[in-house]
Protein backbone atom coordinates (compact mmCIF):
# COMPACT_ATOMS: atom_id res chain seq x y z
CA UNK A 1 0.00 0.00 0.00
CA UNK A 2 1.63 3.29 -0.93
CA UNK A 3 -0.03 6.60 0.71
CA UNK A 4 0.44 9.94 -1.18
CA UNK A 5 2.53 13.02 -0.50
CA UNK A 6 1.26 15.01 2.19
CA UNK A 7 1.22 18.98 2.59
CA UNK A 8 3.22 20.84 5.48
CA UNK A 9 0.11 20.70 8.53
CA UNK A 10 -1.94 18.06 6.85
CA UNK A 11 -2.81 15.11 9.35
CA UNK A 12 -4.35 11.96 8.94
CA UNK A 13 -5.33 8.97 11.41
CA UNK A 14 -2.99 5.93 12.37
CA UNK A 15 -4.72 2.73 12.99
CA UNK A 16 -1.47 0.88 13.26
CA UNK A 17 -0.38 -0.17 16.86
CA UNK A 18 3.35 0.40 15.49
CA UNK A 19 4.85 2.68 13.21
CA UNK A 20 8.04 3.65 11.99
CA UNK A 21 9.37 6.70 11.08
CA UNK A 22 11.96 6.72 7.98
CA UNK A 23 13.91 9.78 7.08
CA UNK A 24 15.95 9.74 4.02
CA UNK A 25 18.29 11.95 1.80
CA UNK A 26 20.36 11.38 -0.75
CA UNK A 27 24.30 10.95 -0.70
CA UNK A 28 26.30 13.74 -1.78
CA UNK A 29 29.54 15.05 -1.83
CA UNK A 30 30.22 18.14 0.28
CA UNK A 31 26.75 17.27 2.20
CA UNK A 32 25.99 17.14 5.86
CA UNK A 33 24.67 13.94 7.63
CA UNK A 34 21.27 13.94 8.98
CA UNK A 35 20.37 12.00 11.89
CA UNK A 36 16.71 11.32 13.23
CA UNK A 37 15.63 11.77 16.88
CA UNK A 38 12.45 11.59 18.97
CA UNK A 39 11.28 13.12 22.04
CA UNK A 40 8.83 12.15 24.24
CA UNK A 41 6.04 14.13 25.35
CA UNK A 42 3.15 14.96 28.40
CA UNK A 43 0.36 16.75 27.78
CA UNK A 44 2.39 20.19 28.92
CA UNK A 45 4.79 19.92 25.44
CA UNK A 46 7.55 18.93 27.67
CA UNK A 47 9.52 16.04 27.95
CA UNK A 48 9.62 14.63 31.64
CA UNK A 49 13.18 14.50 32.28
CA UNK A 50 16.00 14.03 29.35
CA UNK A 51 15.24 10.08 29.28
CA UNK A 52 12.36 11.10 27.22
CA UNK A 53 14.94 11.92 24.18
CA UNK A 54 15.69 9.00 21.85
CA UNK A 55 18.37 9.99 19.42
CA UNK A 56 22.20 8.59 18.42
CA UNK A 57 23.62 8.41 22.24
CA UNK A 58 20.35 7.34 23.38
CA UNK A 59 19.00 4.66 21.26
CA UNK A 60 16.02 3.30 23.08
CA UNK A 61 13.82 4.73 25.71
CA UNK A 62 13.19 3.34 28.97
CA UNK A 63 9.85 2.10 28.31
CA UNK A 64 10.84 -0.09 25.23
CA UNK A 65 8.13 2.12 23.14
CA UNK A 66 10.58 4.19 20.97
CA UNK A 67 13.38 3.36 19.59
CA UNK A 68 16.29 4.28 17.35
CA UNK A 69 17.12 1.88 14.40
CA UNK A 70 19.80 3.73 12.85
CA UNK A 71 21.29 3.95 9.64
CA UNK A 72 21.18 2.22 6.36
CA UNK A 73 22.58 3.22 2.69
CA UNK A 74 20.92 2.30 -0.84
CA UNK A 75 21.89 3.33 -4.32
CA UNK A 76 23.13 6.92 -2.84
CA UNK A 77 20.23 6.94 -0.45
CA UNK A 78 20.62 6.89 3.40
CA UNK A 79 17.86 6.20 5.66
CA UNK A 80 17.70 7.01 9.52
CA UNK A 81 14.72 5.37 11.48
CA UNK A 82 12.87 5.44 14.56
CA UNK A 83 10.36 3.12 15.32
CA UNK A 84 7.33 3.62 17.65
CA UNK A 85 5.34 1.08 19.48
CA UNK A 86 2.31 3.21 19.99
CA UNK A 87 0.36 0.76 22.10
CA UNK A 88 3.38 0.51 24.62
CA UNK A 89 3.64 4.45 25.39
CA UNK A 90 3.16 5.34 28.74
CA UNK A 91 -0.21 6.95 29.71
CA UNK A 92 1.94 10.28 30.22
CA UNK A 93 2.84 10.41 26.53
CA UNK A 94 0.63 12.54 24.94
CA UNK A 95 2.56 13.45 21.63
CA UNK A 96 5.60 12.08 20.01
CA UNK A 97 8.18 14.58 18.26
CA UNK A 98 9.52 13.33 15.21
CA UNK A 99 12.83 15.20 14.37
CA UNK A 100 16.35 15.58 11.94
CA UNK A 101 19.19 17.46 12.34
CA UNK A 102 22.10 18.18 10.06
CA UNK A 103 25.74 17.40 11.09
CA UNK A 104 28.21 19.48 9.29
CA UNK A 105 26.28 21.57 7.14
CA UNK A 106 22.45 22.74 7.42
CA UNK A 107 19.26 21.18 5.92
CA UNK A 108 19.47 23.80 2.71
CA UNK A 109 22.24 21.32 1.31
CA UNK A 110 20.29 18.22 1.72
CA UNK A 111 18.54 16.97 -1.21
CA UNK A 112 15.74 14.51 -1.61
CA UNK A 113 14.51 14.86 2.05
CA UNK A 114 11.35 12.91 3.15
CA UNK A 115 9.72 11.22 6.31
CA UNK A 116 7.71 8.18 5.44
CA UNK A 117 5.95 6.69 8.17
CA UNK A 118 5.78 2.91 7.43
CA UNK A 119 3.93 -0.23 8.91
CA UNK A 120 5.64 -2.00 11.98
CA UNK A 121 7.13 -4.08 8.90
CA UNK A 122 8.87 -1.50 7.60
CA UNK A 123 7.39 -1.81 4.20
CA UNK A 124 3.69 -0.89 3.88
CA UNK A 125 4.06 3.33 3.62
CA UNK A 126 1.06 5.04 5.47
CA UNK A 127 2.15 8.82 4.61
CA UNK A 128 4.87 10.33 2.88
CA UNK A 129 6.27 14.04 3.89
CA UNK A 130 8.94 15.87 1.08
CA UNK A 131 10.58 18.74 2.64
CA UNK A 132 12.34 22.06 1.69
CA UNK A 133 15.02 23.44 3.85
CA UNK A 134 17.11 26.42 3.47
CA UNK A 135 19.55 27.33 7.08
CA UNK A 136 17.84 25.21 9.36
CA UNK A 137 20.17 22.62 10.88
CA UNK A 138 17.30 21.39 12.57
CA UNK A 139 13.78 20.25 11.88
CA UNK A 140 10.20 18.69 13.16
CA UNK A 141 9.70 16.83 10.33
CA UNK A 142 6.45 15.50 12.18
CA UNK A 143 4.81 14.43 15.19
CA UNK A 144 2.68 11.22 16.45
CA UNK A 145 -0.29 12.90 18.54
CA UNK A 146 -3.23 11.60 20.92
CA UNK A 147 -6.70 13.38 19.95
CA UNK A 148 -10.05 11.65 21.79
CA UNK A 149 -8.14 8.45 22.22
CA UNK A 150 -6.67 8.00 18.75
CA UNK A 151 -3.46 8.66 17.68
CA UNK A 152 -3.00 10.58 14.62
CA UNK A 153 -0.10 12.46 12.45
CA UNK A 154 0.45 15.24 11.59
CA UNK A 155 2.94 17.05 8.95
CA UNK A 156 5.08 19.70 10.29
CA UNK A 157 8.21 21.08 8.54
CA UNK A 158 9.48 23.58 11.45
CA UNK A 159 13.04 24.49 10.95
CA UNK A 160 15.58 25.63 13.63
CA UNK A 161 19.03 27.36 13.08
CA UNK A 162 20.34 26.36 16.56
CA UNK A 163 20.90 21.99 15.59
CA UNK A 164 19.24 19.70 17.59
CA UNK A 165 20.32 21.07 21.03
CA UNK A 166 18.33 23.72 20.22
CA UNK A 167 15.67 21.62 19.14
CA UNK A 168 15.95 19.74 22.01
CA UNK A 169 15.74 22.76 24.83
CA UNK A 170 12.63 23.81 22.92
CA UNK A 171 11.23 20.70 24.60
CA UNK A 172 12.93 20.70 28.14
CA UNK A 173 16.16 18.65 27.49
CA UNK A 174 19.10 19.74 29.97
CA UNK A 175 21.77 21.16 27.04
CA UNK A 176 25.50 21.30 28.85
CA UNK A 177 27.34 22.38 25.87
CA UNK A 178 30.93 21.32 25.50
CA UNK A 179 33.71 23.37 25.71
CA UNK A 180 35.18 25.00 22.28
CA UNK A 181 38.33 23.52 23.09
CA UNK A 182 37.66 19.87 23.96
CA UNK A 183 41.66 19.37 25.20
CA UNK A 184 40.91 22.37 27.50
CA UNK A 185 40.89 21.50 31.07
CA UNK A 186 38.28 23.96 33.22
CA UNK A 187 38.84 25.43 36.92
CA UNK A 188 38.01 23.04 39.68
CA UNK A 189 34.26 22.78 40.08
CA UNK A 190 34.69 23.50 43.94
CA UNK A 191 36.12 26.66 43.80
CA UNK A 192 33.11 28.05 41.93
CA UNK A 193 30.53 26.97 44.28
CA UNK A 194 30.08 27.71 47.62
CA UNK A 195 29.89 25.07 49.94
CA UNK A 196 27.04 24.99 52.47
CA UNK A 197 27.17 26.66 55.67
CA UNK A 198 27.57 23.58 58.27
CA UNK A 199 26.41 23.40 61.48
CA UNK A 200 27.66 23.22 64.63
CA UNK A 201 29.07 19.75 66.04
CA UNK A 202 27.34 19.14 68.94
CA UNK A 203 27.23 15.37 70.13
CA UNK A 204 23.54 14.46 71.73
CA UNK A 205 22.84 11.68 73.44
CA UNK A 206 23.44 8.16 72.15
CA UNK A 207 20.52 5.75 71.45
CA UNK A 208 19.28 3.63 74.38
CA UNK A 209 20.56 0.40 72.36
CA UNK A 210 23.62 1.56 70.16
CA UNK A 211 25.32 -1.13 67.77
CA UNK A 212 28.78 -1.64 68.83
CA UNK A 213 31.52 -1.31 66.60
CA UNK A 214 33.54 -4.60 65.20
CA UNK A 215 36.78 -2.71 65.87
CA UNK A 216 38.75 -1.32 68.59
CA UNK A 217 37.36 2.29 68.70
CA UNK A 218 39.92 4.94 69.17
CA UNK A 219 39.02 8.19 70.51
CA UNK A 220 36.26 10.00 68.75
CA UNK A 221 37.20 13.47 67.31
CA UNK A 222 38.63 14.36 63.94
CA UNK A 223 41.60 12.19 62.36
CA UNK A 224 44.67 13.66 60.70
CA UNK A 225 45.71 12.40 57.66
CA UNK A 226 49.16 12.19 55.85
CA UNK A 227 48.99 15.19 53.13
CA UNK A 228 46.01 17.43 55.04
CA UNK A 229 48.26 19.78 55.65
CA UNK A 230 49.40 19.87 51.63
CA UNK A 231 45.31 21.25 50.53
CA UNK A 232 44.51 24.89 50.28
CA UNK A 233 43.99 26.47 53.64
CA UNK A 234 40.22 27.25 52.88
CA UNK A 235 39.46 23.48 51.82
CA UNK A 236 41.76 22.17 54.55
CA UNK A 237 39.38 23.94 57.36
CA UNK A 238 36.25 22.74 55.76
CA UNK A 239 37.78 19.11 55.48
CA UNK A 240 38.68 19.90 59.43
CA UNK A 241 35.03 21.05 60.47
CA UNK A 242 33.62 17.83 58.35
CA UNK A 243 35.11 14.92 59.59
CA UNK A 244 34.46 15.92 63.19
CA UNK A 245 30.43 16.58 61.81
CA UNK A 246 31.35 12.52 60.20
CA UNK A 247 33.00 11.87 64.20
CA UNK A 248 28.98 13.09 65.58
CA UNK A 249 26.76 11.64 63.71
CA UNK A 250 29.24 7.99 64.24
CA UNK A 251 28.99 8.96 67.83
CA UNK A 252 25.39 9.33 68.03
CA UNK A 253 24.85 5.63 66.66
CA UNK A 254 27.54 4.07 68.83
CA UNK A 255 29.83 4.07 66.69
CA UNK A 256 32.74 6.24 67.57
CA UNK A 257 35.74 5.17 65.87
CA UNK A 258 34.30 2.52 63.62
CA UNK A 259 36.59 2.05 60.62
CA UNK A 260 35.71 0.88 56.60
CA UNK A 261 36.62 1.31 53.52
CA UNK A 262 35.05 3.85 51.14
CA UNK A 263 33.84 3.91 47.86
CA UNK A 264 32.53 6.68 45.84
CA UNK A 265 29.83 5.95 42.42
CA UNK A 266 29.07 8.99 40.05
CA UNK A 267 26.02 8.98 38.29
CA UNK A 268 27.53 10.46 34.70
CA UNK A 269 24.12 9.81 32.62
CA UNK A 270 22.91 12.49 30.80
CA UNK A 271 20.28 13.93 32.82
CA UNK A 272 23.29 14.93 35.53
CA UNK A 273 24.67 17.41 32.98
CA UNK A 274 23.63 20.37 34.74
CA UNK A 275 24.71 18.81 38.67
CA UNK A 276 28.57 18.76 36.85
CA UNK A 277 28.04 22.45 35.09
CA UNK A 278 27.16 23.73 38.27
CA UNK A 279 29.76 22.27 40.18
CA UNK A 280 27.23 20.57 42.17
CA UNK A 281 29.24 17.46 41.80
CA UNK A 282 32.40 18.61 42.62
CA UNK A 283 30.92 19.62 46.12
CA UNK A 284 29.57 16.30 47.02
CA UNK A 285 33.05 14.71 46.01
CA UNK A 286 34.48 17.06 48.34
CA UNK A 287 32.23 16.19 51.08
CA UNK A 288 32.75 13.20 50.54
CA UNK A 289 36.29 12.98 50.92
CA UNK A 290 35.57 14.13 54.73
CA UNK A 291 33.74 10.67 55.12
CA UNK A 292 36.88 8.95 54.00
CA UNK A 293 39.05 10.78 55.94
CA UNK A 294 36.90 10.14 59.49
CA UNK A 295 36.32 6.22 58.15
CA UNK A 296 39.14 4.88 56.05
CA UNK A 297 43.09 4.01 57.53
CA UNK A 298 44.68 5.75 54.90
CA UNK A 299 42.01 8.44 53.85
CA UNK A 300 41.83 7.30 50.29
CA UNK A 301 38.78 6.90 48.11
CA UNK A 302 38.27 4.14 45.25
CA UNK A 303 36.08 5.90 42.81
CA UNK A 304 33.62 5.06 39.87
CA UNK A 305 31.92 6.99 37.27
CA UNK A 306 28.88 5.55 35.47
CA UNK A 307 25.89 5.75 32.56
CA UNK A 308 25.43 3.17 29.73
CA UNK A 309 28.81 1.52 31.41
CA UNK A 310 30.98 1.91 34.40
CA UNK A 311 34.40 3.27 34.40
CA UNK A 312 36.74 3.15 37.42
CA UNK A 313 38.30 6.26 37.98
CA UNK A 314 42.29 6.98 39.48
CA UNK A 315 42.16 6.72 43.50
CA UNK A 316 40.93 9.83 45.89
CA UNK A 317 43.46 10.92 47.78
CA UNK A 318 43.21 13.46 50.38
CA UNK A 319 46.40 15.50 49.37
CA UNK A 320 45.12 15.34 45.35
CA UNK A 321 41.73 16.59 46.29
CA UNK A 322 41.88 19.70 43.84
CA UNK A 323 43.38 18.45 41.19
CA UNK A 324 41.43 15.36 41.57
CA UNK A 325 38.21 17.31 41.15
CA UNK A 326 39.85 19.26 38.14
CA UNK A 327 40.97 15.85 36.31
CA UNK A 328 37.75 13.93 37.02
CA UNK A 329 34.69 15.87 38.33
CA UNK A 330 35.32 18.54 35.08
CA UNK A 331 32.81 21.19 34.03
CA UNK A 332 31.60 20.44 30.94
CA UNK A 333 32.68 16.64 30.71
CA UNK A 334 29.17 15.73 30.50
CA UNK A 335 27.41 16.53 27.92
CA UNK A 336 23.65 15.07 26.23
CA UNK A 337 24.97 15.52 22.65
CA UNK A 338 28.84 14.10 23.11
CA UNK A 339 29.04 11.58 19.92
CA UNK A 340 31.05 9.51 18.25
CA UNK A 341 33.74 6.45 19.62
CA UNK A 342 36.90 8.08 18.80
CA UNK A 343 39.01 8.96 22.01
CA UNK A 344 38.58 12.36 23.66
CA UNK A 345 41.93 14.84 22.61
CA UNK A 346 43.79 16.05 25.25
CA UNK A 347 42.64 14.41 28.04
CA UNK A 348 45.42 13.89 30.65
CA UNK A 349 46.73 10.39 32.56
CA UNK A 350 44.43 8.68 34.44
CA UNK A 351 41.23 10.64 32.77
CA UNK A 352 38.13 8.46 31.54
CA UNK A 353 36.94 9.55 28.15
CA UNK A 354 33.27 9.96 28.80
CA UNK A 355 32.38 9.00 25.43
CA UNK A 356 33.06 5.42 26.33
CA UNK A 357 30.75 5.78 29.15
CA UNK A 358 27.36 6.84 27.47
CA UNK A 359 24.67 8.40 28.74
CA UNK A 360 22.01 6.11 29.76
CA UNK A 361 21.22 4.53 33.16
CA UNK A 362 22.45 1.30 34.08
CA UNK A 363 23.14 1.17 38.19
CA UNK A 364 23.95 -3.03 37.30
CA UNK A 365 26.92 -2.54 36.03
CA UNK A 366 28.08 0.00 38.15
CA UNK A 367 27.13 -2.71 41.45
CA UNK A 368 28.68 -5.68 39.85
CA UNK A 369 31.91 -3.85 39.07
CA UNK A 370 32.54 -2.54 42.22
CA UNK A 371 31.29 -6.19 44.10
CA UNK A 372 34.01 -7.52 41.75
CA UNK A 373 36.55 -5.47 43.35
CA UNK A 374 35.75 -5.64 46.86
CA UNK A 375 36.04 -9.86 46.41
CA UNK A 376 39.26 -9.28 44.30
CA UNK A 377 40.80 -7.03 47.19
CA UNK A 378 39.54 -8.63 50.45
CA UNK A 379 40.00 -6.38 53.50
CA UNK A 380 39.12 -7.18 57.59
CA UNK A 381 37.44 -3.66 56.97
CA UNK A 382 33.72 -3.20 56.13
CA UNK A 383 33.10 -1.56 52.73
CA UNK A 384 30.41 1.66 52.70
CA UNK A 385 29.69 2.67 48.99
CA UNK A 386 28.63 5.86 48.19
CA UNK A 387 26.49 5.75 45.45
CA UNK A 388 24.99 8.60 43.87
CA UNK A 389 22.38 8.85 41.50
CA UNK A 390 19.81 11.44 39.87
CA UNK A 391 16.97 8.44 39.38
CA UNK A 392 15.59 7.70 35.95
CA UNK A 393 16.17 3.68 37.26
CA UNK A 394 14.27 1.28 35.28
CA UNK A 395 16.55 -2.12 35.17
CA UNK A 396 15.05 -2.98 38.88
CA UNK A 397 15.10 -6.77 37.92
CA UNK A 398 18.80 -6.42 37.66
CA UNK A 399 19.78 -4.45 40.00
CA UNK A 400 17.77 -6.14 42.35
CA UNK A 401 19.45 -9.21 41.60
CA UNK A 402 22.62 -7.60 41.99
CA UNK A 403 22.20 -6.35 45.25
CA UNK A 404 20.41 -9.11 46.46
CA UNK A 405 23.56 -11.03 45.63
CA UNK A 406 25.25 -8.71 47.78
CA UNK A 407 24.02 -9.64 51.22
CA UNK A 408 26.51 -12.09 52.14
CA UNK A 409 29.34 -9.68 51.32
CA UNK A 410 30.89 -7.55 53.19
CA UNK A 411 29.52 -4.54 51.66
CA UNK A 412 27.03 -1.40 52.44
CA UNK A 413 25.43 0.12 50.06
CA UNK A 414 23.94 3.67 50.84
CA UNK A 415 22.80 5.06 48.05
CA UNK A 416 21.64 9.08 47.55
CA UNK A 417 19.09 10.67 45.02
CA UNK A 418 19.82 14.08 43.70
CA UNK A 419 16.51 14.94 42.94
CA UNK A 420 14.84 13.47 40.01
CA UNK A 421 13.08 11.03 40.60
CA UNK A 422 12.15 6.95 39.35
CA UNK A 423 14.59 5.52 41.58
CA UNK A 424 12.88 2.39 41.34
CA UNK A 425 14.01 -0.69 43.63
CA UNK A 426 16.23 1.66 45.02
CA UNK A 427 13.72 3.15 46.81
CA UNK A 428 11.72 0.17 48.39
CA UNK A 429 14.60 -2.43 48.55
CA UNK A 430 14.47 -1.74 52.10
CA UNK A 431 11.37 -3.35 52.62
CA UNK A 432 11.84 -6.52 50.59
CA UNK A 433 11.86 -10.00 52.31
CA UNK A 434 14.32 -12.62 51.91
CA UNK A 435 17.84 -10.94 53.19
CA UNK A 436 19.38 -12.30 56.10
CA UNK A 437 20.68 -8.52 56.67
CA UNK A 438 19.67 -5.40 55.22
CA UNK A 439 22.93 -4.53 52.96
CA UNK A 440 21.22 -1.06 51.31
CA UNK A 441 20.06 2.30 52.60
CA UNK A 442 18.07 5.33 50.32
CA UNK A 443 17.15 8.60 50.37
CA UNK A 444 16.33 11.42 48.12
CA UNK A 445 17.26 15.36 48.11
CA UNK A 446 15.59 17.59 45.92
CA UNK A 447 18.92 20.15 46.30
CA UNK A 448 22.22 18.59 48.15
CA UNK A 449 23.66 21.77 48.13
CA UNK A 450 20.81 23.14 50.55
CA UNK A 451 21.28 20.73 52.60
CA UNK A 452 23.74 21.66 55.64
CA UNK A 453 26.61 18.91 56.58
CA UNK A 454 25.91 17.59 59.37
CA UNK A 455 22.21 16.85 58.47
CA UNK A 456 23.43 15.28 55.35
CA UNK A 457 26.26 13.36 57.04
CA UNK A 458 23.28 11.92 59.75
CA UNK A 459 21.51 10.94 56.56
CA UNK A 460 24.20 9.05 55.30
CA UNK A 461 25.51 7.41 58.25
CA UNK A 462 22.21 6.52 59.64
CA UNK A 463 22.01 2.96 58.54
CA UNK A 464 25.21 1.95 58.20
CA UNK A 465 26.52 1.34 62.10
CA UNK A 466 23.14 -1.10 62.23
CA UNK A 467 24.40 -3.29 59.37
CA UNK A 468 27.90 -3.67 60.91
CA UNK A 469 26.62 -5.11 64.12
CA UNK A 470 23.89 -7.15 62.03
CA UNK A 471 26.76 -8.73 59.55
CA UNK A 472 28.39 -9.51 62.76
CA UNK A 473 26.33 -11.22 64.78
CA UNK A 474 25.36 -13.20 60.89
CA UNK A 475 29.07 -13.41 60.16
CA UNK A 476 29.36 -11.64 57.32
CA UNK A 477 32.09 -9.55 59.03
């Protein structure tokens, strides 16, 4: 069946459950390449959060209902395709975006280019959509639409000069735009945002039945570690007023002195983009580094960064701390439209090129690496992971798995939301049955940075003296 051309606004009813949606253009030389996206969106015109983009670095959406088929070439034609399960969209999605944008070039020197929207077979055509471009590097081609219950398309042609970030913002996607000079390195986040005022360390009571630690406590107070006295004097007295906030809220659980091992996870998806512009990240690393200090025997860090996969990154130590945070926790590192598999220029020892990390969410891997390395490097020291994560979860089967896994090792898992939300499992792991021990703690900020130290060090510390005197008495410790 072969549907004829439509007009720029026309629309016409689609009674398939599935469609797909095939740009094509033909080969040229001196001509930019087109890619095909899709956004996602409510009733409002918005997309949710940037999950709700399907395009090259984000191939499929979380639900399963759109995705991105990619690219094939024909006698000088390329096609780009996204296909649509329309029956599978989530009763949010009111109105799916159909988009282009050119890469290396604008839509002007493109020639031949249509959106057919085909059968879920890919070959029956149910509308056909030529357009004319001039400077746009950008387009709607068209847009999948509920109206009284049935979906329906419509034919738009709307050009923008700004590419598809532009495109993309129109809708509510998070843009961090790279730096001009990719080899450049920025300032440390840190020193460009303020860190919040903490509060004073008072020490209240202990709980009527406090967990006792599994080591030999030494005094409570502050620790000093080897190369403290090497930081900047401003970050060495806010490292000096933190760990003895980490010594209170120990001490308020029974747990003065209590020693582990720390490990830090970065959520490095796309939809943290703006936490690293802001230097929001860069903050929490620092505070962070307090917990290590107060916890760990040597006041190191291991660290991972994660999205589509996980990527270890070099050791925290305390006396590196800035020019850790320069090297690893960079402005501009993370950005929605990064693309392409070749290496990163200019990035310096020990960096991770982002690029081979993605942007999509997938807290499994991230768990199963670092379980790997805690049975790979046994210690008579507990293990607290710091995991931290701006939601957007949807592989709960695995991660639940994962974790569950977990109970019999030697590990804690706290893990912090930074204010999105679909955390998934995360959220009610605590009440599942079936654990000898409860190995995993959760909560949710909407703004870390509002939230003062020593509240957010009682909120990270709260389970974790429970579970060592649980994993003892089950010898798991």
């Amino acid at each position: 069946m072969n549907a004829g051309s439509m007009s720029k606004g026309a629309n016409l009813p689609v009674d398939s459950p599935a469609v797909r949606a095939e740009l094509s253009w033909s080969e040229g030389p001196g001509r930019p390449d087109v890619d095909a996206s899709a956004l996602l969106l409510t009733s409002a015109g918005r997309v949710r959060d940037d999950g709700d983009f399907v395009f090259y670095n984000q191939p499929r959406h979380a639900s399963g209902a759109v995705t991105h088929l990619g690219k094939q070439r024909a006698g000088g034609v390329m096609t780009d395709t996204v296909q649509v399960d329309l029956g599978a969209l989530e009763s949010a999605v009111t109105r799916v975006v159909l988009g282009a944008s050119a890469d290396g070039g604008t839509f002007g020197q493109v020639a031949g280019l249509t959106l057919r929207l085909l059968g879920p077979d890919g070959r029956s055509e149910l509308a056909r959509f030529e357009m004319r471009a001039e400077t746009e590097t950008a387009f709607i081609c068209g847009e999948l639409y509920l109206r009284e219950g049935r979906w329906k398309f419509r034919a738009v042609g709307q050009g923008y000069a700004s590419g598809l970030a532009g495109l993309a913002t129109d809708f509510g996607i998070t843009v961090d735009e790279e730096p001009a000079d990719a080899g450049a390195t920025s300032p440390p986040p840190s020193s460009a945002t303020a860190s919040p005022t903490p509060m004073p360390a008072t020490a209240p009571s202990p709980p009527q039945s406090p967990p006792q630690p599994t080591s030999a406590a030494p005094p409570p107070g502050p620790r000093l570690i080897k190369g403290e006295e090497r930081l900047p004097v401003d970050m060495r007295k806010r490292l000096s007023l933190r760990k003895e906030q980490v010594a209170v809220s120990l001490s308020k659980r029974g747990a003065a002195g209590v020693r582990a091992r720390v490990v830090l996870v970065l959520d490095a998806s796309g939809s943290m983009a703006f936490l690293y512009s802001r230097g929001v990240v860069a903050d929490v690393v620092e505070r962070m580094a307090a917990v290590a200090a107060q916890l760990d025997d040597d006041g190191e860090m291991q660290a991972w960064t994660f999205a589509s996969n996980p990527a270890r990154l070099p050791d925290l130590r305390l006396a590196e701390l800035p020019e850790w945070l320069r090297l690893h926790v960079r402005v501009g590192e993370i950005s929605l439209f990064r693309r392409g598999k070749k290496p990163r220029k200019g990035l310096e020892a020990g960096q991770v090129d982002m690029r081979a990390v993605g942007i999509q969410n997938e807290e499994q891997k991230a768990i199963a690496e670092v379980r790997a390395y805690v049975r790979e490097n046994p210690t008579s020291l507990p293990t607290l992971v710091l995991f931290f994560s701006d939601g957007g979860v949807y592989r709960d089967a695995a991660i639940e798995q994962e974790l569950r896994a977990a109970v019999e090792e030697p590990v804690f898992w706290q893990f912090v939301g930074l204010g999105r939300s679909h955390y998934g499992v995360l959220e009610r792991f605590d009440t599942l049955p079936g654990r000898r021990v409860d190995n995993v703690g959760f909560f949710a900020v909407d703004d870390i940075s509002s939230v003062p130290d020593q509240e957010l060090y009682d909120r990270l510390l709260s389970e974790f003296p429970s579970w060592i005197t649980a994993a003892g008495h089950a010898g798991i410790l």
